[in-house]
PDB file of N, CA and C in Angstrom:
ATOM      1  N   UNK A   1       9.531  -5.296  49.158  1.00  0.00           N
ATOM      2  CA  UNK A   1      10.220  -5.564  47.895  1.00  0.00           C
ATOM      3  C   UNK A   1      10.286  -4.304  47.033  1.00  0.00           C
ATOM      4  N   UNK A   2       9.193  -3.835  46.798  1.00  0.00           N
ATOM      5  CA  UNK A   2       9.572  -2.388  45.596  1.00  0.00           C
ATOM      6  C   UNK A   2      10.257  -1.202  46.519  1.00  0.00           C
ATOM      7  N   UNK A   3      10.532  -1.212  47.731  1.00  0.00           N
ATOM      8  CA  UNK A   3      11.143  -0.310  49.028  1.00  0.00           C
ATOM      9  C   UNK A   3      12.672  -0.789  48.069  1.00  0.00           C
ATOM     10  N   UNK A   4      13.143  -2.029  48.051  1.00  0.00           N
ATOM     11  CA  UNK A   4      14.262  -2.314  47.737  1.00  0.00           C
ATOM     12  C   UNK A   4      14.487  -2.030  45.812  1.00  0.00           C
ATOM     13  N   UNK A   5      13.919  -2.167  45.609  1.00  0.00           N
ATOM     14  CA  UNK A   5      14.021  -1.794  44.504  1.00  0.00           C
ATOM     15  C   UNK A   5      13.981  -0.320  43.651  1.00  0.00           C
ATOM     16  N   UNK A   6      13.389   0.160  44.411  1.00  0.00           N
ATOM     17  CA  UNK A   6      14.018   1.653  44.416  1.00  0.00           C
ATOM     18  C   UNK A   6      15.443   2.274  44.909  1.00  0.00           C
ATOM     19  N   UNK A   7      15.354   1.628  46.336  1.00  0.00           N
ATOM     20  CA  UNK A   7      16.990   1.840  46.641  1.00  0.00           C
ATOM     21  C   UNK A   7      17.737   1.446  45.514  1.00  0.00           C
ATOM     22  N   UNK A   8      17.840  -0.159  45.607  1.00  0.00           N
ATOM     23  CA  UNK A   8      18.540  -0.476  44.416  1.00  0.00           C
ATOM     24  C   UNK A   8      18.824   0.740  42.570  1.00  0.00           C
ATOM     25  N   UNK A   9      17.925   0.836  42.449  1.00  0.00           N
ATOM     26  CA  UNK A   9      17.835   2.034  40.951  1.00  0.00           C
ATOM     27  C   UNK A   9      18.558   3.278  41.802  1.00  0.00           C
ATOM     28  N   UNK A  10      18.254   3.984  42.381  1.00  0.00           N
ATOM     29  CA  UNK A  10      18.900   5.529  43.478  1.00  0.00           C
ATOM     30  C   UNK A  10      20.643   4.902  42.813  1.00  0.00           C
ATOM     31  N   UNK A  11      21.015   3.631  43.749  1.00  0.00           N
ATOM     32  CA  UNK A  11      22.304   3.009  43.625  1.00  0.00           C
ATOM     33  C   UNK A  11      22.919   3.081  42.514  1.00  0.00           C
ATOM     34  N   UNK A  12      22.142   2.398  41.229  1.00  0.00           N
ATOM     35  CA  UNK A  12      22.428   2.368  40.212  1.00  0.00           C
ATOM     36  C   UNK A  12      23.123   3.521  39.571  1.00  0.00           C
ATOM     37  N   UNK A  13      21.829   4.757  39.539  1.00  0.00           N
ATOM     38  CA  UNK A  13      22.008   5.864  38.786  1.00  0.00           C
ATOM     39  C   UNK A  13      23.141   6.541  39.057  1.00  0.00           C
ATOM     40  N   UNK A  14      23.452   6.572  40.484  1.00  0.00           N
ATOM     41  CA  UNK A  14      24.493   7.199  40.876  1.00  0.00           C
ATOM     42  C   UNK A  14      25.737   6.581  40.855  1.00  0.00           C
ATOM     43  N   UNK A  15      26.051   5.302  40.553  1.00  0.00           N
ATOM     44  CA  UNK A  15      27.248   4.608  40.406  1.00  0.00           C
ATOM     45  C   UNK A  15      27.439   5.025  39.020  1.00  0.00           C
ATOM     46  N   UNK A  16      26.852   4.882  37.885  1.00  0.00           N
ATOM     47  CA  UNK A  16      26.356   5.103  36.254  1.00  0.00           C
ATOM     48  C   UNK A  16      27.010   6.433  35.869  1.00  0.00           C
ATOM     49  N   UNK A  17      26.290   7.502  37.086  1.00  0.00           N
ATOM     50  CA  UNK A  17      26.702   8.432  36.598  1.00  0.00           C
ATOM     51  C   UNK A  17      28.167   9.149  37.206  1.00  0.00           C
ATOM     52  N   UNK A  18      28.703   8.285  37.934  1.00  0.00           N
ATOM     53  CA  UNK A  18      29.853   8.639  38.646  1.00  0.00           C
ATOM     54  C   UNK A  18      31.125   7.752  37.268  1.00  0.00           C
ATOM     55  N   UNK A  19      30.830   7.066  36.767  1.00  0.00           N
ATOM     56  CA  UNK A  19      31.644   6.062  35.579  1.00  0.00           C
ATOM     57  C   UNK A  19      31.741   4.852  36.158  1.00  0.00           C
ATOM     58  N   UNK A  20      31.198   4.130  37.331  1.00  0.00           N
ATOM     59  CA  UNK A  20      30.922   2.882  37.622  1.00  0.00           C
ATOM     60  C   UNK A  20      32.011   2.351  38.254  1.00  0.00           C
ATOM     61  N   UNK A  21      32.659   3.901  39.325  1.00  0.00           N
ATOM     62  CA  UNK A  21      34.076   3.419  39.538  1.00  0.00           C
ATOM     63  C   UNK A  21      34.008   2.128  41.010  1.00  0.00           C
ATOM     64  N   UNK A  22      34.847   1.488  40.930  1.00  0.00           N
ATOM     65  CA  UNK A  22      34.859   0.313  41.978  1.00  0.00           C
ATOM     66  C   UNK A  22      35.765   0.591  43.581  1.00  0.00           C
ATOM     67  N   UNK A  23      35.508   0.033  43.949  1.00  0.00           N
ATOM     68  CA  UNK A  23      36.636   0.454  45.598  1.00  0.00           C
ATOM     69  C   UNK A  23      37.583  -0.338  44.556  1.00  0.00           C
ATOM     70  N   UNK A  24      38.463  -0.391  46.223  1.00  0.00           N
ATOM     71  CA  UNK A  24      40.109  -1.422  45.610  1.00  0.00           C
ATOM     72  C   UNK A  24      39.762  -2.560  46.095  1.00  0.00           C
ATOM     73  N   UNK A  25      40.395  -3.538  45.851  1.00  0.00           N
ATOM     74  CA  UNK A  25      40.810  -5.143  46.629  1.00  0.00           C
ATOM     75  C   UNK A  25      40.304  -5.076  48.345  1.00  0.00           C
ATOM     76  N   UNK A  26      41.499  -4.124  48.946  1.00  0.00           N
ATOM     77  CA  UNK A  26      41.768  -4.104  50.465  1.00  0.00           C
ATOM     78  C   UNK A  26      40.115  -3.466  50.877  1.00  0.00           C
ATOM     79  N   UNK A  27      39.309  -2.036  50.081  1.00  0.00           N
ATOM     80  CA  UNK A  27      38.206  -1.729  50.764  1.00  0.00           C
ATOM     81  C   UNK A  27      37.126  -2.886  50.861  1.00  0.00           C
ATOM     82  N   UNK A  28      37.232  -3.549  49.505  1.00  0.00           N
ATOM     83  CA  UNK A  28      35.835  -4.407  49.133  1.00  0.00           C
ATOM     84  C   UNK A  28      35.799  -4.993  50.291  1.00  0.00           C
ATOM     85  N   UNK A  29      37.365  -5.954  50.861  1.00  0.00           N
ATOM     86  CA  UNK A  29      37.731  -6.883  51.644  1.00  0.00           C
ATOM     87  C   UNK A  29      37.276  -6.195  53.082  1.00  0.00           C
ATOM     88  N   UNK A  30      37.524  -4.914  53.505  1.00  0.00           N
ATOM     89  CA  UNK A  30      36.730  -4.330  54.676  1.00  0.00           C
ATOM     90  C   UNK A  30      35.280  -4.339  54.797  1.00  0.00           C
ATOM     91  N   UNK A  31      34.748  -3.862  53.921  1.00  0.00           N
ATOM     92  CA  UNK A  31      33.220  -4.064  53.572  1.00  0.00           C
ATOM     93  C   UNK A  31      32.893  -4.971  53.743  1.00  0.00           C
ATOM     94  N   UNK A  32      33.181  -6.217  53.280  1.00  0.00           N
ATOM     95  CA  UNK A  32      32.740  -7.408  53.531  1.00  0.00           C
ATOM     96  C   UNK A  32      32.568  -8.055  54.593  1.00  0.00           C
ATOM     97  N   UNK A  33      33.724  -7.775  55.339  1.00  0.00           N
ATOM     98  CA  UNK A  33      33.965  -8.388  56.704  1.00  0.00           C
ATOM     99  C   UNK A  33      33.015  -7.164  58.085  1.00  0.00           C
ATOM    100  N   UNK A  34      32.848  -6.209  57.584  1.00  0.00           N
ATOM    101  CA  UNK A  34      32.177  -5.163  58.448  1.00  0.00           C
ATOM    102  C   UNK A  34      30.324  -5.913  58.033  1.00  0.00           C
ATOM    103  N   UNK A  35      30.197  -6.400  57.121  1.00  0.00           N
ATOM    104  CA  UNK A  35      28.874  -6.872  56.545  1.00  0.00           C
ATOM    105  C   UNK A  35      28.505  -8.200  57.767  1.00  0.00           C
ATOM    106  N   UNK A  36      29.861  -9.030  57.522  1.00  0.00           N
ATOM    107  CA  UNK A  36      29.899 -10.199  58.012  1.00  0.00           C
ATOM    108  C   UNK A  36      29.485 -10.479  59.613  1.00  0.00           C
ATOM    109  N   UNK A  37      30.041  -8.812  60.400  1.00  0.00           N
ATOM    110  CA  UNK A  37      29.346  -8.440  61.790  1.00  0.00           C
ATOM    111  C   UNK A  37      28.424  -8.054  62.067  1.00  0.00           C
ATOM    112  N   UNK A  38      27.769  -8.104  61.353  1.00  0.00           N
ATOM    113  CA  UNK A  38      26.486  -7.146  61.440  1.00  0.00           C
ATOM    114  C   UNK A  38      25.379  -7.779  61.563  1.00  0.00           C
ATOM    115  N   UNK A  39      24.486  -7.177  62.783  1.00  0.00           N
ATOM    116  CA  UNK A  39      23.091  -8.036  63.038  1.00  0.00           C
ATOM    117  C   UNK A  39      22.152  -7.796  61.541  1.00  0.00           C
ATOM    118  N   UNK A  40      22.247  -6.963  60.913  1.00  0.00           N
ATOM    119  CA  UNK A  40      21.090  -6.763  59.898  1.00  0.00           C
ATOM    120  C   UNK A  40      21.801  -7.998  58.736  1.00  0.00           C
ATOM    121  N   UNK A  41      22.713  -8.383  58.011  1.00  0.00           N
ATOM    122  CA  UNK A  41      22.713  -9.336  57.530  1.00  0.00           C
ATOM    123  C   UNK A  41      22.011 -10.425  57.278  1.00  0.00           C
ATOM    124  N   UNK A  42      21.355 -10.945  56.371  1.00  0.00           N
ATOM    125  CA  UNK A  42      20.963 -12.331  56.087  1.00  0.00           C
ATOM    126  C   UNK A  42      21.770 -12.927  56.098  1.00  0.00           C
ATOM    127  N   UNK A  43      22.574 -13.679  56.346  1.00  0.00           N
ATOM    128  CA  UNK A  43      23.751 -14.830  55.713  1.00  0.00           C
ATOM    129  C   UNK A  43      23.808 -15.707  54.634  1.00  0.00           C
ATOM    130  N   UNK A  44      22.367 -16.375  54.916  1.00  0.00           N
ATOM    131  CA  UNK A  44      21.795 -17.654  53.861  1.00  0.00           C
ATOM    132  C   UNK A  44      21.973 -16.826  52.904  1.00  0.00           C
ATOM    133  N   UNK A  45      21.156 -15.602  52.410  1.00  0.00           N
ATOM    134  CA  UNK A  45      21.479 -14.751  51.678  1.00  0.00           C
ATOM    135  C   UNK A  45      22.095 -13.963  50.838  1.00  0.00           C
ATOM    136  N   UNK A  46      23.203 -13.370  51.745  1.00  0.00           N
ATOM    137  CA  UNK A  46      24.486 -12.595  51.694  1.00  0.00           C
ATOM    138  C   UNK A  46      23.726 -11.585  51.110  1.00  0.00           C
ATOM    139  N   UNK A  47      22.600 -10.793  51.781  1.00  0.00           N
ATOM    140  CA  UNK A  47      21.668  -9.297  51.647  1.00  0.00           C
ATOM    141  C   UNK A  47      21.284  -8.913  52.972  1.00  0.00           C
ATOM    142  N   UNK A  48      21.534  -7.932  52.445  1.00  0.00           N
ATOM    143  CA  UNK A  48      21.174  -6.563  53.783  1.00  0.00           C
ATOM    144  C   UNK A  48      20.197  -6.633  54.309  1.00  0.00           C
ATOM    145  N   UNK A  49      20.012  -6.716  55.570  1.00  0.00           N
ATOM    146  CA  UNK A  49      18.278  -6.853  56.005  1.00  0.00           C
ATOM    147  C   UNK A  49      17.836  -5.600  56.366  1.00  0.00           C
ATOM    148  N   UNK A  50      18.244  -4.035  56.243  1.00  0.00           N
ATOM    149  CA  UNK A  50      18.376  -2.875  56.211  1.00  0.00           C
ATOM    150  C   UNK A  50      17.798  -2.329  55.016  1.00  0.00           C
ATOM    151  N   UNK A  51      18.509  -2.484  53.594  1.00  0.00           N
ATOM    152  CA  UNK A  51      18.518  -2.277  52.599  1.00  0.00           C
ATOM    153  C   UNK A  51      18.198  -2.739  51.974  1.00  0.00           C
ATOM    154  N   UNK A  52      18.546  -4.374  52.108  1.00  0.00           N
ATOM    155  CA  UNK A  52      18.106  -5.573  50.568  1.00  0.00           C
ATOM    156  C   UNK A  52      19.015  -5.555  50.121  1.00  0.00           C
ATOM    157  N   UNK A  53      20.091  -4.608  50.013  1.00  0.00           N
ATOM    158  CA  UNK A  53      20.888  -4.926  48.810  1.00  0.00           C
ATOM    159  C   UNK A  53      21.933  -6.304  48.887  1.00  0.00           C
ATOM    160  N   UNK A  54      21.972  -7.093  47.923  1.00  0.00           N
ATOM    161  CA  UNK A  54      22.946  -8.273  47.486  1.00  0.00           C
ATOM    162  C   UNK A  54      24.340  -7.500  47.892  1.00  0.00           C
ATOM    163  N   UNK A  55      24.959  -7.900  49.190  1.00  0.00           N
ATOM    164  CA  UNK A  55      26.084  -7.095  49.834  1.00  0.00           C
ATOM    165  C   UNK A  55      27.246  -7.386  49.183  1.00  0.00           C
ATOM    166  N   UNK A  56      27.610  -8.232  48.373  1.00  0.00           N
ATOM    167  CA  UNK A  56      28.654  -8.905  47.644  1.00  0.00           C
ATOM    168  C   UNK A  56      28.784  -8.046  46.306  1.00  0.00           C
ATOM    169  N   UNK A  57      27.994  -7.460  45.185  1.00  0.00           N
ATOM    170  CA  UNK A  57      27.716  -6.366  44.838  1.00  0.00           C
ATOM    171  C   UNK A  57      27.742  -4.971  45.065  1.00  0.00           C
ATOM    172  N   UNK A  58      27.218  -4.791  45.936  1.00  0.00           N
ATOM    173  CA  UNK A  58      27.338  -3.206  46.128  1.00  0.00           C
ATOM    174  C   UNK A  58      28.003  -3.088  47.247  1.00  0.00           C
ATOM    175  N   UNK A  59      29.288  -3.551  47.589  1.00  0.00           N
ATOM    176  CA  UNK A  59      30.905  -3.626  48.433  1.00  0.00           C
ATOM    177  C   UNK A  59      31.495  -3.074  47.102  1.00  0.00           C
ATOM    178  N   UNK A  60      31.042  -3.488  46.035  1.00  0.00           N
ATOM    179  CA  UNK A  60      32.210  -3.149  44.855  1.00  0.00           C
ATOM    180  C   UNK A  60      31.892  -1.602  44.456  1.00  0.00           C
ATOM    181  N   UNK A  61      31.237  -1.344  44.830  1.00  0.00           N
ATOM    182  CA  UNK A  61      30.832   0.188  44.216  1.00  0.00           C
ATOM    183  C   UNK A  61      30.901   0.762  44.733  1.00  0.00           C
ATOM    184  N   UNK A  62      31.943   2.062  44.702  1.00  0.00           N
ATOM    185  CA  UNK A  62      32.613   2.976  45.630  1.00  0.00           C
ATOM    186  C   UNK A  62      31.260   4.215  45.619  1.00  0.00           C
ATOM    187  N   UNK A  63      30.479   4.226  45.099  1.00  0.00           N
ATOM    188  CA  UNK A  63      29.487   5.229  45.111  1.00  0.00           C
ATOM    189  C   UNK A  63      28.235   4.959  46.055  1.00  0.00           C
ATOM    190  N   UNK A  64      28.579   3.389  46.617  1.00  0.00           N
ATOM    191  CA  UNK A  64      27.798   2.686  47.713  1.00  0.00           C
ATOM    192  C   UNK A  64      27.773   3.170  48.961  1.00  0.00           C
ATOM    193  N   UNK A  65      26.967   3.306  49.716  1.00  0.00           N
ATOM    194  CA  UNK A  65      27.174   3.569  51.500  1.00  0.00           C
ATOM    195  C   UNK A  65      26.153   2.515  52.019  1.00  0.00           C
ATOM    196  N   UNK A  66      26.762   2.005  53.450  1.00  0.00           N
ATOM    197  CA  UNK A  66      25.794   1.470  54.185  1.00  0.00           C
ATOM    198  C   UNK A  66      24.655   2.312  54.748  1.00  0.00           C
ATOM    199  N   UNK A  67      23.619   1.662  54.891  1.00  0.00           N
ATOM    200  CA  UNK A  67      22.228   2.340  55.317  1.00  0.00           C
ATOM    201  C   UNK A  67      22.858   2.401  57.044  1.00  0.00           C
ATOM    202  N   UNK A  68      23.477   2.020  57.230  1.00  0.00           N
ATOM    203  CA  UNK A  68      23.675   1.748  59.133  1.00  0.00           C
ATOM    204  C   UNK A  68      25.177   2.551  59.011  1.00  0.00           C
ATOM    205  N   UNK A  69      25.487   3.202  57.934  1.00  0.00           N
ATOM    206  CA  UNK A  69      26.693   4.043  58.011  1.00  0.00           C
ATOM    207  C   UNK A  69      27.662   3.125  58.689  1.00  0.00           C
ATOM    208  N   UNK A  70      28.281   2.050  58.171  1.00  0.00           N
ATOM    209  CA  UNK A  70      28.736   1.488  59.047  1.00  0.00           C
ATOM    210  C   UNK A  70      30.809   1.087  58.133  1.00  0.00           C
ATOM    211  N   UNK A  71      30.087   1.669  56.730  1.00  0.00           N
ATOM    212  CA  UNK A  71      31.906   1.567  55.753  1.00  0.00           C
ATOM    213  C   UNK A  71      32.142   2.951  56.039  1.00  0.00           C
ATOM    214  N   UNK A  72      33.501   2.950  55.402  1.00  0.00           N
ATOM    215  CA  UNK A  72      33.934   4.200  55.362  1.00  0.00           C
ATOM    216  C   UNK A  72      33.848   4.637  54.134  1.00  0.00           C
ATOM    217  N   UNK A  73      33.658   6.275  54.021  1.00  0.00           N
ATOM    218  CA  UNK A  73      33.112   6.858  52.903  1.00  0.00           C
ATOM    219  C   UNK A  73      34.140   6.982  51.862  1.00  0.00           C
ATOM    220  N   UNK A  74      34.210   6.537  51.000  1.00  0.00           N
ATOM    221  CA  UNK A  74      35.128   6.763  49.472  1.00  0.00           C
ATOM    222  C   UNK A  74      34.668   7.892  48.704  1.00  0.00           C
ATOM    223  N   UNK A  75      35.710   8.376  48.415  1.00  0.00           N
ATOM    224  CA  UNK A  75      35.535   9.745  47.642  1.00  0.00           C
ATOM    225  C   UNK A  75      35.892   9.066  46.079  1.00  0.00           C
ATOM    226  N   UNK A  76      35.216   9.378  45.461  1.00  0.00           N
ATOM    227  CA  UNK A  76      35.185   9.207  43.915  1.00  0.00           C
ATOM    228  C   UNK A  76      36.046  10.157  43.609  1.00  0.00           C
ATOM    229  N   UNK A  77      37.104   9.602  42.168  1.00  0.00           N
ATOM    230  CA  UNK A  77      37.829  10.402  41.937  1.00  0.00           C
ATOM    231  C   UNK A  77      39.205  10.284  43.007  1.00  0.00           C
ATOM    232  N   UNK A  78      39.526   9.341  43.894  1.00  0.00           N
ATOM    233  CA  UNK A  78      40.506   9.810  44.190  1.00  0.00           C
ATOM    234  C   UNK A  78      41.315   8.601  44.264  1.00  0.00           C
ATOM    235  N   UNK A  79      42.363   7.766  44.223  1.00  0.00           N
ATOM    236  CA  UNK A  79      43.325   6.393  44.454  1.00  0.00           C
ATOM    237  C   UNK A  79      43.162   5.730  42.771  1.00  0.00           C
ATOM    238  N   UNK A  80      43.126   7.408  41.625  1.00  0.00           N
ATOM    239  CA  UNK A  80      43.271   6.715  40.291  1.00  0.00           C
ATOM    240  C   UNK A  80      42.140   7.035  39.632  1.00  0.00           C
ATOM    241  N   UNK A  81      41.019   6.714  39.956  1.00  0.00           N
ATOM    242  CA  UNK A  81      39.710   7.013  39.753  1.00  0.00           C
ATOM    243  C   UNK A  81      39.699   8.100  38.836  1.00  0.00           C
ATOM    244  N   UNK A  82      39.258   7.804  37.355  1.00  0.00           N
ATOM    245  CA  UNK A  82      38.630   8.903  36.528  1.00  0.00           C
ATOM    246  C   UNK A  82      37.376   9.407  36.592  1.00  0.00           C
ATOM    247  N   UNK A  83      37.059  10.888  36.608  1.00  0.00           N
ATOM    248  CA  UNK A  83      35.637  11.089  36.890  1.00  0.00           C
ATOM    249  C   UNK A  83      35.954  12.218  35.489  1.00  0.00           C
ATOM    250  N   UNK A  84      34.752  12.738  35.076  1.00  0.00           N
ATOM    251  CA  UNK A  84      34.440  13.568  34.407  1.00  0.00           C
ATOM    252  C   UNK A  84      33.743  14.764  35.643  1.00  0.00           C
ATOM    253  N   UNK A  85      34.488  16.566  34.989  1.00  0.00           N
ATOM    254  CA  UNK A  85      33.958  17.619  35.764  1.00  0.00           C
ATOM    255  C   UNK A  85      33.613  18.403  34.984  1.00  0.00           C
ATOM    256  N   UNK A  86      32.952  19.499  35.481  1.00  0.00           N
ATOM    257  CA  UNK A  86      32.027  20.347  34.572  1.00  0.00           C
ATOM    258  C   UNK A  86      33.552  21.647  34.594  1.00  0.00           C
ATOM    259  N   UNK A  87      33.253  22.301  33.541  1.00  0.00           N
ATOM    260  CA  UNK A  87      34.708  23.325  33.038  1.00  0.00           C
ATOM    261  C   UNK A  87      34.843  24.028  34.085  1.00  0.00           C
ATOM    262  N   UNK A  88      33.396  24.645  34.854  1.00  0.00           N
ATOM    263  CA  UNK A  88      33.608  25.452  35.976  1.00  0.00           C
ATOM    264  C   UNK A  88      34.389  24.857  37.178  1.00  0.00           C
ATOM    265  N   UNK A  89      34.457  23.372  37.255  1.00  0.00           N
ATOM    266  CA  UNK A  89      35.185  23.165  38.413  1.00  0.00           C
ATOM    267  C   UNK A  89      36.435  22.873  37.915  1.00  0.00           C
ATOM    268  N   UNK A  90      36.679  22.439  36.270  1.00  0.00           N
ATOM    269  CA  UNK A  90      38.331  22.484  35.841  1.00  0.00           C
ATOM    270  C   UNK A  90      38.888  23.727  36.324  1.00  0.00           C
ATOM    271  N   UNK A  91      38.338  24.902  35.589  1.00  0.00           N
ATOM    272  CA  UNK A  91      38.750  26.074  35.927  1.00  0.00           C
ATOM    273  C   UNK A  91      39.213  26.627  37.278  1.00  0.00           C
ATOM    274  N   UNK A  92      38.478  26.556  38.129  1.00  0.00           N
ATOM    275  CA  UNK A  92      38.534  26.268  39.617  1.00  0.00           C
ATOM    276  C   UNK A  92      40.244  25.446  40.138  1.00  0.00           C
ATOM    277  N   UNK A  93      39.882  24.391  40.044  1.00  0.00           N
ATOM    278  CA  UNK A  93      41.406  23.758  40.305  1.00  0.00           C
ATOM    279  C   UNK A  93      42.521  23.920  39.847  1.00  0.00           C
ATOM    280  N   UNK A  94      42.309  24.043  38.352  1.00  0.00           N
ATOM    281  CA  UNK A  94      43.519  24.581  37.343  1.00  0.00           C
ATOM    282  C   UNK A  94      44.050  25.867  38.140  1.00  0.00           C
ATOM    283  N   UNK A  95      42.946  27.019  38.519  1.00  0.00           N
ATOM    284  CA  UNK A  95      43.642  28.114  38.871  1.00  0.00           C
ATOM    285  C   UNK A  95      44.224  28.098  40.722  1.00  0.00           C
ATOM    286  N   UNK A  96      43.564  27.088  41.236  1.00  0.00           N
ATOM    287  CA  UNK A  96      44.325  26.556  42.349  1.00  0.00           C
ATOM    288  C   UNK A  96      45.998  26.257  42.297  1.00  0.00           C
ATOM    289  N   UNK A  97      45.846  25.280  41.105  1.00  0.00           N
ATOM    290  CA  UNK A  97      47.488  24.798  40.993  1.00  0.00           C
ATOM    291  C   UNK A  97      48.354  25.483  40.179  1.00  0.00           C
ATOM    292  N   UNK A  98      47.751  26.930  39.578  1.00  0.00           N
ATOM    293  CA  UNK A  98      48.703  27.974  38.907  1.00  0.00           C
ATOM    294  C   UNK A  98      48.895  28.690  40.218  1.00  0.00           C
ATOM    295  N   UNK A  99      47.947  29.231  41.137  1.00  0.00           N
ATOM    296  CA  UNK A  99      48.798  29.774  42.119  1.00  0.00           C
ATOM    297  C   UNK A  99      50.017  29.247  42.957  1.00  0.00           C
ATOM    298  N   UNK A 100      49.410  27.851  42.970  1.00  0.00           N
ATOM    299  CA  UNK A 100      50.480  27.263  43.861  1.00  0.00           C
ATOM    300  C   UNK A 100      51.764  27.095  43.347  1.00  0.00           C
ATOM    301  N   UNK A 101      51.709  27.151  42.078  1.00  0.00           N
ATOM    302  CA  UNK A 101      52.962  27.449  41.375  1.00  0.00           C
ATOM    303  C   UNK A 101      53.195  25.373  41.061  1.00  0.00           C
ATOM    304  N   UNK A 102      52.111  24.655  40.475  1.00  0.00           N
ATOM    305  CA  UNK A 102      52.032  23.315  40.678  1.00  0.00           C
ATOM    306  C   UNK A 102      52.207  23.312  38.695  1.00  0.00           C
ATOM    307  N   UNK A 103      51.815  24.761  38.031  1.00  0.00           N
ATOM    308  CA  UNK A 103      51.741  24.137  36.250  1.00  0.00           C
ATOM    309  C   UNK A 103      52.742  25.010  35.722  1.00  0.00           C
ATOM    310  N   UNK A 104      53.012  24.757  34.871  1.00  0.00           N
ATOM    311  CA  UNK A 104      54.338  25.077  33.531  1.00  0.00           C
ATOM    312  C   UNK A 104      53.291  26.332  32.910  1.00  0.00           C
ATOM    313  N   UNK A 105      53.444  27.576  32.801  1.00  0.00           N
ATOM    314  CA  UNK A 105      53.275  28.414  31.510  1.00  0.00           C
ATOM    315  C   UNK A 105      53.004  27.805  30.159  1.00  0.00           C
ATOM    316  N   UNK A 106      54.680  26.768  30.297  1.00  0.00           N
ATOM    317  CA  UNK A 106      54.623  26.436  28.715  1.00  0.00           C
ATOM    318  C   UNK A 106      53.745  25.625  28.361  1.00  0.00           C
ATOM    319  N   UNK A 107      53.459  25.033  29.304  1.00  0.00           N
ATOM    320  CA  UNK A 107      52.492  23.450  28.922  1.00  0.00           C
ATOM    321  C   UNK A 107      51.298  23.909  28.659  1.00  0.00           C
ATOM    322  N   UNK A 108      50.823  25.359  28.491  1.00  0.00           N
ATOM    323  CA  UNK A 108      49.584  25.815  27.952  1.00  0.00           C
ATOM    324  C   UNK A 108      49.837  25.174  26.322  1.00  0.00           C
ATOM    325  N   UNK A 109      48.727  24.907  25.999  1.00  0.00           N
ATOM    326  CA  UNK A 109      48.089  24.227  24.644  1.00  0.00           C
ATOM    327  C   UNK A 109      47.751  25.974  23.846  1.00  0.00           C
ATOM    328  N   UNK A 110      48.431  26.146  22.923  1.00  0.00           N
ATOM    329  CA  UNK A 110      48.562  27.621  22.643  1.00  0.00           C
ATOM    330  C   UNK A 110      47.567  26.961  20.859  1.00  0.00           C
ATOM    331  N   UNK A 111      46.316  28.137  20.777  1.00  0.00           N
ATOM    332  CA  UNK A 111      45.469  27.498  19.384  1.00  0.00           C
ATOM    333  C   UNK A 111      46.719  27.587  18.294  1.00  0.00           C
ATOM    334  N   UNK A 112      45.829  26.807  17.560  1.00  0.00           N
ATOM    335  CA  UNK A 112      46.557  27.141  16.458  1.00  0.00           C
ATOM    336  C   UNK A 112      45.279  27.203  15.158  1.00  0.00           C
ATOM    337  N   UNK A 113      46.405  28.030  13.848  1.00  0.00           N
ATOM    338  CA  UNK A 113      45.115  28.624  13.164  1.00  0.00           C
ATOM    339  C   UNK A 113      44.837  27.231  12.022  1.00  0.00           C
ATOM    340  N   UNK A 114      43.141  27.105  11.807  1.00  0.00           N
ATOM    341  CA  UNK A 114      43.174  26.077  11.354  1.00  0.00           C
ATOM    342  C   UNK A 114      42.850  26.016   9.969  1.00  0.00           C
ATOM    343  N   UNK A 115      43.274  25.603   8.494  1.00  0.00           N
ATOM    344  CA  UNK A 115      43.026  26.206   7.297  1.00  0.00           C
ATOM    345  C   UNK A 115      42.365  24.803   7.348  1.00  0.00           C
ATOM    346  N   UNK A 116      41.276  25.320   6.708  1.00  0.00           N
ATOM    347  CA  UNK A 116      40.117  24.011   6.273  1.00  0.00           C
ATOM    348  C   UNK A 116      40.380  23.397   4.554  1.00  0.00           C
TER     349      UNK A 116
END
C-alpha cells in the first residue's frame, strides 16, 4: 500500500506540473481497452495489479505511462495542449522558426516608451 502511494504522488506532481493536461477521447478509449487485456488488471477493481493505480483515472492523464510500458507515449504540449516553457527554450524555437523563414519581422512587439 504506501509502494502505491508514492507512485500515485510521483503521478500527481508531474501531471500538476505539466498543467494537468488530459489525452483525447480516442487515446483514453485505447488505454482502456489495452488495460482491459492485460493479465496485471484487477477487474472487480478496475486497478493495476503492477502499479495500483485506479486505471480509469490515470488513462486520463497524458503525463501517465504504464508500468508494463504497454500505452503509447503522449508528448505533452502537442494535439492543442498548453504547456508553459522556460525563455531559454522560447528563444530556442522562436529562432528555429525565424530561420525557417516561419515569422513576420513585423509581428515583432516593438517597446514602447512608458510615461508613468
Amino acid at each position: 500500500m504506501g509502494q502505491m502511494i508514492k507512485n500515485f504522488g510521483k503521478e500527481v506532481i508531474e501531471y500538476a506540473k505539466k498543467g494537468a493536461p488530459n489525452v483525447n477521447k480516442n487515446q483514453y478509449k485505447e488505454r482502456l481497452q489495452t488495460c482491459n487485456t492485460c493479465e496485471f488488471l484487477k477487474k472487480d477493481l478496475m486497478r493495476c495489479g503492477k502499479c495500483g493505480c485506479l486505471v480509469e483515472h490515470k488513462a486520463k492523464w497524458a503525463t501517465s505511462t504504464c508500468p508494463d510500458k504497454r500505452w503509447r507515449q503522449v508528448i505533452v504540449g502537442r494535439d492543442g495542449k498548453k504547456v508553459k516553457i522556460g525563455r531559454e527554450a522560447h528563444s530556442k524555437w522562436k529562432n528555429k522558426q525565424d530561420e525557417k523563414g516561419l515569422t513576420n519581422p513585423s509581428d515583432k512587439v516593438q517597446p514602447t516608451d512608458s510615461k508613468d
